[in-house]
C-alpha atoms as a PDB file:
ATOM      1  CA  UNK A   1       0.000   0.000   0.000  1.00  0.00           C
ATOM      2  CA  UNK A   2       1.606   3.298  -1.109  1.00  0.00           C
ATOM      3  CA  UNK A   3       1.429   6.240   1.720  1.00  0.00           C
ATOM      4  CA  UNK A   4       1.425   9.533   1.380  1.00  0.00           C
ATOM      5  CA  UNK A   5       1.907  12.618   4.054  1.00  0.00           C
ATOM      6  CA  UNK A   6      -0.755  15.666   2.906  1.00  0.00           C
ATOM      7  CA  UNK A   7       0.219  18.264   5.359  1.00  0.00           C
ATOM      8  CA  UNK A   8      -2.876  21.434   5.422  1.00  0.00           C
ATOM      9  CA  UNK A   9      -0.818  24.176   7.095  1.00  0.00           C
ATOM     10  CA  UNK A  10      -2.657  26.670   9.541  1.00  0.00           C
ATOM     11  CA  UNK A  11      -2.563  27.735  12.828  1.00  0.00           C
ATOM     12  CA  UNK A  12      -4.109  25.631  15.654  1.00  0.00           C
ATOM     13  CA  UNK A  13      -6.802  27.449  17.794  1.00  0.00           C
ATOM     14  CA  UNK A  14     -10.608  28.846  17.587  1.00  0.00           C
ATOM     15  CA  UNK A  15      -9.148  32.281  16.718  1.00  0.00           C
ATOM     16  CA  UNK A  16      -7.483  31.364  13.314  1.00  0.00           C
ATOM     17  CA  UNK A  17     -10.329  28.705  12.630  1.00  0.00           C
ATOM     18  CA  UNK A  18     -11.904  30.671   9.453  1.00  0.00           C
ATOM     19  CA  UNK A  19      -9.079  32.751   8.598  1.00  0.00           C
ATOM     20  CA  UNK A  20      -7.797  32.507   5.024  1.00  0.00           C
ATOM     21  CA  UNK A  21      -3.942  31.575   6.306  1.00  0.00           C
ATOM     22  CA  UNK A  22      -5.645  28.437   8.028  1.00  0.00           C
ATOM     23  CA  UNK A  23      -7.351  27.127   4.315  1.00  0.00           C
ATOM     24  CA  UNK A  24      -4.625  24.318   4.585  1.00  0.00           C
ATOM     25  CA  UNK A  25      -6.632  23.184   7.891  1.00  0.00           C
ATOM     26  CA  UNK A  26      -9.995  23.941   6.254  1.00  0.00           C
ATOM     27  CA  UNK A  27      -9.474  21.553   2.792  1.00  0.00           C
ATOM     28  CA  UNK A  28      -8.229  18.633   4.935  1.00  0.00           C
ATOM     29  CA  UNK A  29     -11.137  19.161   7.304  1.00  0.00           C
ATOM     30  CA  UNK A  30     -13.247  19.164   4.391  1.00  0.00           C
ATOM     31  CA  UNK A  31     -11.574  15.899   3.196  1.00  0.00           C
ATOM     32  CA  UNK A  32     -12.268  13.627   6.506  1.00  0.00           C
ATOM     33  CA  UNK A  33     -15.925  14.802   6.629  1.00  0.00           C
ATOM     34  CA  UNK A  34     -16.330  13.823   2.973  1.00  0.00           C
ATOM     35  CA  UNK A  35     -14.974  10.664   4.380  1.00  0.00           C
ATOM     36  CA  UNK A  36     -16.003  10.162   7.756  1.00  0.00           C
ATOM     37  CA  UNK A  37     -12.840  10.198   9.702  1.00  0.00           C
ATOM     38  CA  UNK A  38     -11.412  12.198  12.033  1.00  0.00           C
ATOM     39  CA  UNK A  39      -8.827  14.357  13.495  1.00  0.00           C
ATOM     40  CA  UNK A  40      -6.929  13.181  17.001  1.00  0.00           C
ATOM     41  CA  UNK A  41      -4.206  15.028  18.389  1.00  0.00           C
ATOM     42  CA  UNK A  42      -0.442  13.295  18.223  1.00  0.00           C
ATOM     43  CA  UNK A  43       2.396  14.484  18.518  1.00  0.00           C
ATOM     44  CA  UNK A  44       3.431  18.056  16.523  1.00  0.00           C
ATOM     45  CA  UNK A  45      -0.292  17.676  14.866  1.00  0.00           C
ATOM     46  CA  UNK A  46      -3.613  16.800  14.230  1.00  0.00           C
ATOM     47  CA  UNK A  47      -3.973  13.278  12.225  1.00  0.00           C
ATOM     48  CA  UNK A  48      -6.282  11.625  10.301  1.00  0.00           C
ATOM     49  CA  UNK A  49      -6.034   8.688   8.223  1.00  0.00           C
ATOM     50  CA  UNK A  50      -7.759   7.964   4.796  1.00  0.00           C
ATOM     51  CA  UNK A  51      -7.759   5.264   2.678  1.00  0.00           C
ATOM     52  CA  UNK A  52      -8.515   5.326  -1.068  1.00  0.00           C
ATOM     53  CA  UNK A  53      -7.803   2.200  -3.727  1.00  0.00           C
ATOM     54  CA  UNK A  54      -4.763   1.258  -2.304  1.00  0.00           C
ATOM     55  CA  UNK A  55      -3.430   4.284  -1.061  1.00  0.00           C
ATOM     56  CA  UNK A  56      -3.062   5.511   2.842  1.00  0.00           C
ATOM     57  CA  UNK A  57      -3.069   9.641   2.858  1.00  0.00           C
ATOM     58  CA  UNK A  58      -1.878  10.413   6.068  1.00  0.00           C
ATOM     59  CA  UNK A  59      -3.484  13.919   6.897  1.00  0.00           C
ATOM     60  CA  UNK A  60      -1.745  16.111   9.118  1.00  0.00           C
ATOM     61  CA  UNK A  61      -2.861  20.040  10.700  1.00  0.00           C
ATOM     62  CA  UNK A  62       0.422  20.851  12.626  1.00  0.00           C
ATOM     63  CA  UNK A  63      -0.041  22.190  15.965  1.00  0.00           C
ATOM     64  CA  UNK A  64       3.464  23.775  15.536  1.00  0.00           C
ATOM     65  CA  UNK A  65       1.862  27.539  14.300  1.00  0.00           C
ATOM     66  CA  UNK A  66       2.797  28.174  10.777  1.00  0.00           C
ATOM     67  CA  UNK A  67       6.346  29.609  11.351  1.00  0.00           C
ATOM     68  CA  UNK A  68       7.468  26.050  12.623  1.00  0.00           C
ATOM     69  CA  UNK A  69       5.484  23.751  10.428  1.00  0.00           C
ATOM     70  CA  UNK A  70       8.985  21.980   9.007  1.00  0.00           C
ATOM     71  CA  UNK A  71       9.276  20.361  12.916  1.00  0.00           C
ATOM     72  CA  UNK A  72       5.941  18.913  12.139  1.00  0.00           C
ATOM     73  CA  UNK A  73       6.598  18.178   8.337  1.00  0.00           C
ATOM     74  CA  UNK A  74      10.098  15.983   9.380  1.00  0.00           C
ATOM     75  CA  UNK A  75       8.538  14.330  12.187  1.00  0.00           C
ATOM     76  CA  UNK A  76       5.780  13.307  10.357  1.00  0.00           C
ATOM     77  CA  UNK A  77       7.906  12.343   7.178  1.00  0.00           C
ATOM     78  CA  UNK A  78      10.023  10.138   9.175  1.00  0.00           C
ATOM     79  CA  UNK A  79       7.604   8.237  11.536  1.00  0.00           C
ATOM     80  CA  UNK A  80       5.417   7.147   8.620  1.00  0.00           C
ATOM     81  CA  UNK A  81       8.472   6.919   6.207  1.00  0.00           C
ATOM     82  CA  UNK A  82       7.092   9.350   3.679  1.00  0.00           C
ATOM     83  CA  UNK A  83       8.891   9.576   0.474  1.00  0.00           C
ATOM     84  CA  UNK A  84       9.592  13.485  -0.418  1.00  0.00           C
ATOM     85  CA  UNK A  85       7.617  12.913  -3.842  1.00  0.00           C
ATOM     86  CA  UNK A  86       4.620  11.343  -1.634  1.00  0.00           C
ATOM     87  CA  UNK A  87       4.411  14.858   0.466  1.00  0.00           C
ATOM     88  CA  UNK A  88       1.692  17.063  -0.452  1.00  0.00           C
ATOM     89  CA  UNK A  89       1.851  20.758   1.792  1.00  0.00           C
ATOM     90  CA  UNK A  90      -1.227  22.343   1.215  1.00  0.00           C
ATOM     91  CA  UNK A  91      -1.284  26.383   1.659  1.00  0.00           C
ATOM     92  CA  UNK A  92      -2.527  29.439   1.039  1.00  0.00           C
ATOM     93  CA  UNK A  93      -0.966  32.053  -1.556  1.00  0.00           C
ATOM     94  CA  UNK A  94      -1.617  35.644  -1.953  1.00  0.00           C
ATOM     95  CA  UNK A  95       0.203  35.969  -5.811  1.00  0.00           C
ATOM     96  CA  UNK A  96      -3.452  33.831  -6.958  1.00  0.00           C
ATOM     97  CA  UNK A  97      -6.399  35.299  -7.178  1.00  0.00           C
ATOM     98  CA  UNK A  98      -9.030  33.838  -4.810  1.00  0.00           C
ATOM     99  CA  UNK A  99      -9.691  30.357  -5.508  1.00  0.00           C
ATOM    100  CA  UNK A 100      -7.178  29.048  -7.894  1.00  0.00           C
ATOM    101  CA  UNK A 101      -5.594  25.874  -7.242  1.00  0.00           C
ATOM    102  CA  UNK A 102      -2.056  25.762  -8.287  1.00  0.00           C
ATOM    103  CA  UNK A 103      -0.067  22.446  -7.548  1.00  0.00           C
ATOM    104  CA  UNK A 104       3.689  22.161  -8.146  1.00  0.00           C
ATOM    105  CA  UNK A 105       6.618  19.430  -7.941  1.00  0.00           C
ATOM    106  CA  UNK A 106       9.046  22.374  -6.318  1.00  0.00           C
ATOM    107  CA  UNK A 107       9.187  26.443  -6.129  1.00  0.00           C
ATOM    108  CA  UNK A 108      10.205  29.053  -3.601  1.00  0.00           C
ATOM    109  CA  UNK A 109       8.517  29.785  -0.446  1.00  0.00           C
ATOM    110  CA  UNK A 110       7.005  33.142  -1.781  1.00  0.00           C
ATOM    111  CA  UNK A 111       7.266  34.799   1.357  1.00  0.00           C
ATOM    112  CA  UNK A 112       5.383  32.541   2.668  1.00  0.00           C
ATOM    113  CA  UNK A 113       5.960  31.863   6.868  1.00  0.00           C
ATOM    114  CA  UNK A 114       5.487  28.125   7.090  1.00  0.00           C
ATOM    115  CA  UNK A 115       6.985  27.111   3.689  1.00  0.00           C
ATOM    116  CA  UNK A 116      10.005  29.085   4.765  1.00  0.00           C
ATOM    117  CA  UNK A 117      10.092  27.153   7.951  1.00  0.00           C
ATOM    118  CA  UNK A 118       9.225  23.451   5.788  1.00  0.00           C
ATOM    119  CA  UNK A 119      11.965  24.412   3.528  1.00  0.00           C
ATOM    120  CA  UNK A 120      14.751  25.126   6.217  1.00  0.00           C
ATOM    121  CA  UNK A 121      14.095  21.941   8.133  1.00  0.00           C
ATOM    122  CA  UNK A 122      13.823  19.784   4.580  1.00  0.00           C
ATOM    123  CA  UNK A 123      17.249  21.593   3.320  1.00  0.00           C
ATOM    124  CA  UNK A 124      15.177  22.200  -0.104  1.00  0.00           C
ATOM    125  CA  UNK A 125      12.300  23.668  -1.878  1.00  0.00           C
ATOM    126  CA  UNK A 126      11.862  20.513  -3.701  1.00  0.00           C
ATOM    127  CA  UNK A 127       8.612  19.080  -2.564  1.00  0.00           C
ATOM    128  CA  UNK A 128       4.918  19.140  -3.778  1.00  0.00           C
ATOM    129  CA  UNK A 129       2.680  21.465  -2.850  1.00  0.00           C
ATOM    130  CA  UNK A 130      -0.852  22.926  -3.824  1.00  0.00           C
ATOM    131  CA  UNK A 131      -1.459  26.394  -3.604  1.00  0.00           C
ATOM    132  CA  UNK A 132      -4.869  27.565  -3.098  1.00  0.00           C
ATOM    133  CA  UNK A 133      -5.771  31.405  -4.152  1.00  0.00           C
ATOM    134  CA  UNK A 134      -6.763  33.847  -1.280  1.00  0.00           C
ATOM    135  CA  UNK A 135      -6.257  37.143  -3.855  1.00  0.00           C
ATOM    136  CA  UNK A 136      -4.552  40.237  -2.553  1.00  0.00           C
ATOM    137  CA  UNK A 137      -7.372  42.646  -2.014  1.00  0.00           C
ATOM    138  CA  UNK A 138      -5.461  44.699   0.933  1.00  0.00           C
ATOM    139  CA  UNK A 139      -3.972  48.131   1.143  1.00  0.00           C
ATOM    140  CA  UNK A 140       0.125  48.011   1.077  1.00  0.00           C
ATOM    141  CA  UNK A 141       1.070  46.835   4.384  1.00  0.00           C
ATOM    142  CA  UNK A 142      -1.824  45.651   5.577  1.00  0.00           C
ATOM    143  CA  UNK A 143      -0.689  41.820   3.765  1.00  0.00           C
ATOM    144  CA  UNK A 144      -0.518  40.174   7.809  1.00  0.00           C
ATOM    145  CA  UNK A 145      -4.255  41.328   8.727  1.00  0.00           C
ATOM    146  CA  UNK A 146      -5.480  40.263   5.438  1.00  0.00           C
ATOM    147  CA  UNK A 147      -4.180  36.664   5.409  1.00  0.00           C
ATOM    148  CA  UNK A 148      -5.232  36.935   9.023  1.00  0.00           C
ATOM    149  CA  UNK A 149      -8.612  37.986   8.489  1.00  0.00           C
ATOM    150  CA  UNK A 150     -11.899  36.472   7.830  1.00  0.00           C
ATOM    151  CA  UNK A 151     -13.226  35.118   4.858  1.00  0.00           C
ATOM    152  CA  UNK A 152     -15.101  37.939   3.002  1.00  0.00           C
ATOM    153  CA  UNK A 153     -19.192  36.955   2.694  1.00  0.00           C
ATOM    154  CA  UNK A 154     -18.983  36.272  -1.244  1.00  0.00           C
ATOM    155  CA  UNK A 155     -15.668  33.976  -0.797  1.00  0.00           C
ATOM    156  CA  UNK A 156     -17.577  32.438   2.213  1.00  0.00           C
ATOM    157  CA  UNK A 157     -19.840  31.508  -0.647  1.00  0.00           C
ATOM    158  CA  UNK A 158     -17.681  30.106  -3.321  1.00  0.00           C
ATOM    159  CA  UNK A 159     -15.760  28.273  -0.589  1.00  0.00           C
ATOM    160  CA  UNK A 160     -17.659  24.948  -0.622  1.00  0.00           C
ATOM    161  CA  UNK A 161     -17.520  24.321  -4.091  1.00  0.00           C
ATOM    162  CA  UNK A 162     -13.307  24.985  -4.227  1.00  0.00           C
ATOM    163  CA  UNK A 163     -12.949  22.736  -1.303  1.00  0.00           C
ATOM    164  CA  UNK A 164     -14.332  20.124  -3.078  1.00  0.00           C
ATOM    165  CA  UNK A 165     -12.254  20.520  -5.955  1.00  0.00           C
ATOM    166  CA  UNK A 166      -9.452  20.728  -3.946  1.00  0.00           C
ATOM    167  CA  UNK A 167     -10.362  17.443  -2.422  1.00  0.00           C
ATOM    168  CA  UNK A 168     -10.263  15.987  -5.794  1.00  0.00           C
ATOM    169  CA  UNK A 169      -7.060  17.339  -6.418  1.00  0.00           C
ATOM    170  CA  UNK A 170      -5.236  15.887  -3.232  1.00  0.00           C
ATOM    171  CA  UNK A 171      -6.791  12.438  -4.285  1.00  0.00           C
ATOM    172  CA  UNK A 172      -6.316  12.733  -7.865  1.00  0.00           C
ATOM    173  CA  UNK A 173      -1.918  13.406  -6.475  1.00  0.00           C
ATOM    174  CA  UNK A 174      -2.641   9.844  -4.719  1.00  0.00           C
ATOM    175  CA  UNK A 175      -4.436   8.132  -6.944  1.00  0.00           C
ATOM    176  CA  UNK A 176      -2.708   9.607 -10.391  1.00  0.00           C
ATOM    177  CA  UNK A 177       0.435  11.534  -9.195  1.00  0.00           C
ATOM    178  CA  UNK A 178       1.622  15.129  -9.693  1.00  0.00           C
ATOM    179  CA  UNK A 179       1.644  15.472 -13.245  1.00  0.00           C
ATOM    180  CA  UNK A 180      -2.138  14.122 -13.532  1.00  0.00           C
ATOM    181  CA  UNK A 181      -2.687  16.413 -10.995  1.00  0.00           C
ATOM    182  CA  UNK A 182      -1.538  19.687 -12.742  1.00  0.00           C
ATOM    183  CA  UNK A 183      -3.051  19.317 -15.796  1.00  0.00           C
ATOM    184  CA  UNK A 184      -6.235  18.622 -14.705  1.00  0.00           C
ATOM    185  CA  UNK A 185      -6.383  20.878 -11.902  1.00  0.00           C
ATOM    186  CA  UNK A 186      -3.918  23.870 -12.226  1.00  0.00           C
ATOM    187  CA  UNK A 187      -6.074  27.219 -12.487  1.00  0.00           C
ATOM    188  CA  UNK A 188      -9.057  26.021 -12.110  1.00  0.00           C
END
Protein backbone atom coordinates (compact mmCIF):
# COMPACT_ATOMS: atom_id res chain seq x y z
CA UNK A 1 0.00 0.00 0.00
CA UNK A 2 1.61 3.30 -1.11
CA UNK A 3 1.43 6.24 1.72
CA UNK A 4 1.42 9.53 1.38
CA UNK A 5 1.91 12.62 4.05
CA UNK A 6 -0.75 15.67 2.91
CA UNK A 7 0.22 18.26 5.36
CA UNK A 8 -2.88 21.43 5.42
CA UNK A 9 -0.82 24.18 7.10
CA UNK A 10 -2.66 26.67 9.54
CA UNK A 11 -2.56 27.73 12.83
CA UNK A 12 -4.11 25.63 15.65
CA UNK A 13 -6.80 27.45 17.79
CA UNK A 14 -10.61 28.85 17.59
CA UNK A 15 -9.15 32.28 16.72
CA UNK A 16 -7.48 31.36 13.31
CA UNK A 17 -10.33 28.71 12.63
CA UNK A 18 -11.90 30.67 9.45
CA UNK A 19 -9.08 32.75 8.60
CA UNK A 20 -7.80 32.51 5.02
CA UNK A 21 -3.94 31.58 6.31
CA UNK A 22 -5.64 28.44 8.03
CA UNK A 23 -7.35 27.13 4.32
CA UNK A 24 -4.62 24.32 4.59
CA UNK A 25 -6.63 23.18 7.89
CA UNK A 26 -10.00 23.94 6.25
CA UNK A 27 -9.47 21.55 2.79
CA UNK A 28 -8.23 18.63 4.93
CA UNK A 29 -11.14 19.16 7.30
CA UNK A 30 -13.25 19.16 4.39
CA UNK A 31 -11.57 15.90 3.20
CA UNK A 32 -12.27 13.63 6.51
CA UNK A 33 -15.93 14.80 6.63
CA UNK A 34 -16.33 13.82 2.97
CA UNK A 35 -14.97 10.66 4.38
CA UNK A 36 -16.00 10.16 7.76
CA UNK A 37 -12.84 10.20 9.70
CA UNK A 38 -11.41 12.20 12.03
CA UNK A 39 -8.83 14.36 13.49
CA UNK A 40 -6.93 13.18 17.00
CA UNK A 41 -4.21 15.03 18.39
CA UNK A 42 -0.44 13.29 18.22
CA UNK A 43 2.40 14.48 18.52
CA UNK A 44 3.43 18.06 16.52
CA UNK A 45 -0.29 17.68 14.87
CA UNK A 46 -3.61 16.80 14.23
CA UNK A 47 -3.97 13.28 12.23
CA UNK A 48 -6.28 11.62 10.30
CA UNK A 49 -6.03 8.69 8.22
CA UNK A 50 -7.76 7.96 4.80
CA UNK A 51 -7.76 5.26 2.68
CA UNK A 52 -8.51 5.33 -1.07
CA UNK A 53 -7.80 2.20 -3.73
CA UNK A 54 -4.76 1.26 -2.30
CA UNK A 55 -3.43 4.28 -1.06
CA UNK A 56 -3.06 5.51 2.84
CA UNK A 57 -3.07 9.64 2.86
CA UNK A 58 -1.88 10.41 6.07
CA UNK A 59 -3.48 13.92 6.90
CA UNK A 60 -1.74 16.11 9.12
CA UNK A 61 -2.86 20.04 10.70
CA UNK A 62 0.42 20.85 12.63
CA UNK A 63 -0.04 22.19 15.96
CA UNK A 64 3.46 23.78 15.54
CA UNK A 65 1.86 27.54 14.30
CA UNK A 66 2.80 28.17 10.78
CA UNK A 67 6.35 29.61 11.35
CA UNK A 68 7.47 26.05 12.62
CA UNK A 69 5.48 23.75 10.43
CA UNK A 70 8.99 21.98 9.01
CA UNK A 71 9.28 20.36 12.92
CA UNK A 72 5.94 18.91 12.14
CA UNK A 73 6.60 18.18 8.34
CA UNK A 74 10.10 15.98 9.38
CA UNK A 75 8.54 14.33 12.19
CA UNK A 76 5.78 13.31 10.36
CA UNK A 77 7.91 12.34 7.18
CA UNK A 78 10.02 10.14 9.17
CA UNK A 79 7.60 8.24 11.54
CA UNK A 80 5.42 7.15 8.62
CA UNK A 81 8.47 6.92 6.21
CA UNK A 82 7.09 9.35 3.68
CA UNK A 83 8.89 9.58 0.47
CA UNK A 84 9.59 13.49 -0.42
CA UNK A 85 7.62 12.91 -3.84
CA UNK A 86 4.62 11.34 -1.63
CA UNK A 87 4.41 14.86 0.47
CA UNK A 88 1.69 17.06 -0.45
CA UNK A 89 1.85 20.76 1.79
CA UNK A 90 -1.23 22.34 1.21
CA UNK A 91 -1.28 26.38 1.66
CA UNK A 92 -2.53 29.44 1.04
CA UNK A 93 -0.97 32.05 -1.56
CA UNK A 94 -1.62 35.64 -1.95
CA UNK A 95 0.20 35.97 -5.81
CA UNK A 96 -3.45 33.83 -6.96
CA UNK A 97 -6.40 35.30 -7.18
CA UNK A 98 -9.03 33.84 -4.81
CA UNK A 99 -9.69 30.36 -5.51
CA UNK A 100 -7.18 29.05 -7.89
CA UNK A 101 -5.59 25.87 -7.24
CA UNK A 102 -2.06 25.76 -8.29
CA UNK A 103 -0.07 22.45 -7.55
CA UNK A 104 3.69 22.16 -8.15
CA UNK A 105 6.62 19.43 -7.94
CA UNK A 106 9.05 22.37 -6.32
CA UNK A 107 9.19 26.44 -6.13
CA UNK A 108 10.20 29.05 -3.60
CA UNK A 109 8.52 29.79 -0.45
CA UNK A 110 7.01 33.14 -1.78
CA UNK A 111 7.27 34.80 1.36
CA UNK A 112 5.38 32.54 2.67
CA UNK A 113 5.96 31.86 6.87
CA UNK A 114 5.49 28.13 7.09
CA UNK A 115 6.99 27.11 3.69
CA UNK A 116 10.01 29.09 4.76
CA UNK A 117 10.09 27.15 7.95
CA UNK A 118 9.22 23.45 5.79
CA UNK A 119 11.97 24.41 3.53
CA UNK A 120 14.75 25.13 6.22
CA UNK A 121 14.10 21.94 8.13
CA UNK A 122 13.82 19.78 4.58
CA UNK A 123 17.25 21.59 3.32
CA UNK A 124 15.18 22.20 -0.10
CA UNK A 125 12.30 23.67 -1.88
CA UNK A 126 11.86 20.51 -3.70
CA UNK A 127 8.61 19.08 -2.56
CA UNK A 128 4.92 19.14 -3.78
CA UNK A 129 2.68 21.47 -2.85
CA UNK A 130 -0.85 22.93 -3.82
CA UNK A 131 -1.46 26.39 -3.60
CA UNK A 132 -4.87 27.57 -3.10
CA UNK A 133 -5.77 31.41 -4.15
CA UNK A 134 -6.76 33.85 -1.28
CA UNK A 135 -6.26 37.14 -3.86
CA UNK A 136 -4.55 40.24 -2.55
CA UNK A 137 -7.37 42.65 -2.01
CA UNK A 138 -5.46 44.70 0.93
CA UNK A 139 -3.97 48.13 1.14
CA UNK A 140 0.12 48.01 1.08
CA UNK A 141 1.07 46.84 4.38
CA UNK A 142 -1.82 45.65 5.58
CA UNK A 143 -0.69 41.82 3.77
CA UNK A 144 -0.52 40.17 7.81
CA UNK A 145 -4.25 41.33 8.73
CA UNK A 146 -5.48 40.26 5.44
CA UNK A 147 -4.18 36.66 5.41
CA UNK A 148 -5.23 36.93 9.02
CA UNK A 149 -8.61 37.99 8.49
CA UNK A 150 -11.90 36.47 7.83
CA UNK A 151 -13.23 35.12 4.86
CA UNK A 152 -15.10 37.94 3.00
CA UNK A 153 -19.19 36.95 2.69
CA UNK A 154 -18.98 36.27 -1.24
CA UNK A 155 -15.67 33.98 -0.80
CA UNK A 156 -17.58 32.44 2.21
CA UNK A 157 -19.84 31.51 -0.65
CA UNK A 158 -17.68 30.11 -3.32
CA UNK A 159 -15.76 28.27 -0.59
CA UNK A 160 -17.66 24.95 -0.62
CA UNK A 161 -17.52 24.32 -4.09
CA UNK A 162 -13.31 24.98 -4.23
CA UNK A 163 -12.95 22.74 -1.30
CA UNK A 164 -14.33 20.12 -3.08
CA UNK A 165 -12.25 20.52 -5.96
CA UNK A 166 -9.45 20.73 -3.95
CA UNK A 167 -10.36 17.44 -2.42
CA UNK A 168 -10.26 15.99 -5.79
CA UNK A 169 -7.06 17.34 -6.42
CA UNK A 170 -5.24 15.89 -3.23
CA UNK A 171 -6.79 12.44 -4.28
CA UNK A 172 -6.32 12.73 -7.87
CA UNK A 173 -1.92 13.41 -6.48
CA UNK A 174 -2.64 9.84 -4.72
CA UNK A 175 -4.44 8.13 -6.94
CA UNK A 176 -2.71 9.61 -10.39
CA UNK A 177 0.43 11.53 -9.20
CA UNK A 178 1.62 15.13 -9.69
CA UNK A 179 1.64 15.47 -13.25
CA UNK A 180 -2.14 14.12 -13.53
CA UNK A 181 -2.69 16.41 -10.99
CA UNK A 182 -1.54 19.69 -12.74
CA UNK A 183 -3.05 19.32 -15.80
CA UNK A 184 -6.23 18.62 -14.70
CA UNK A 185 -6.38 20.88 -11.90
CA UNK A 186 -3.92 23.87 -12.23
CA UNK A 187 -6.07 27.22 -12.49
CA UNK A 188 -9.06 26.02 -12.11
Amino acid sequence: MRKFLIVGLGNPGEKYQETRHNIGFKILDALAESSSIFFTSDRYADRAEYRIKGRTLVLIKPTTFMNLSGKAVNYWMQKEKVPIENLLVITDDLAIPFGTVRIKKKGSDGGHNGLKDIQATLGHPNYPRLRFGVGNEFPRGKQVDYVLGEWSTEENQALKERLELCKNAVESFALMGINEAMNRFNNK
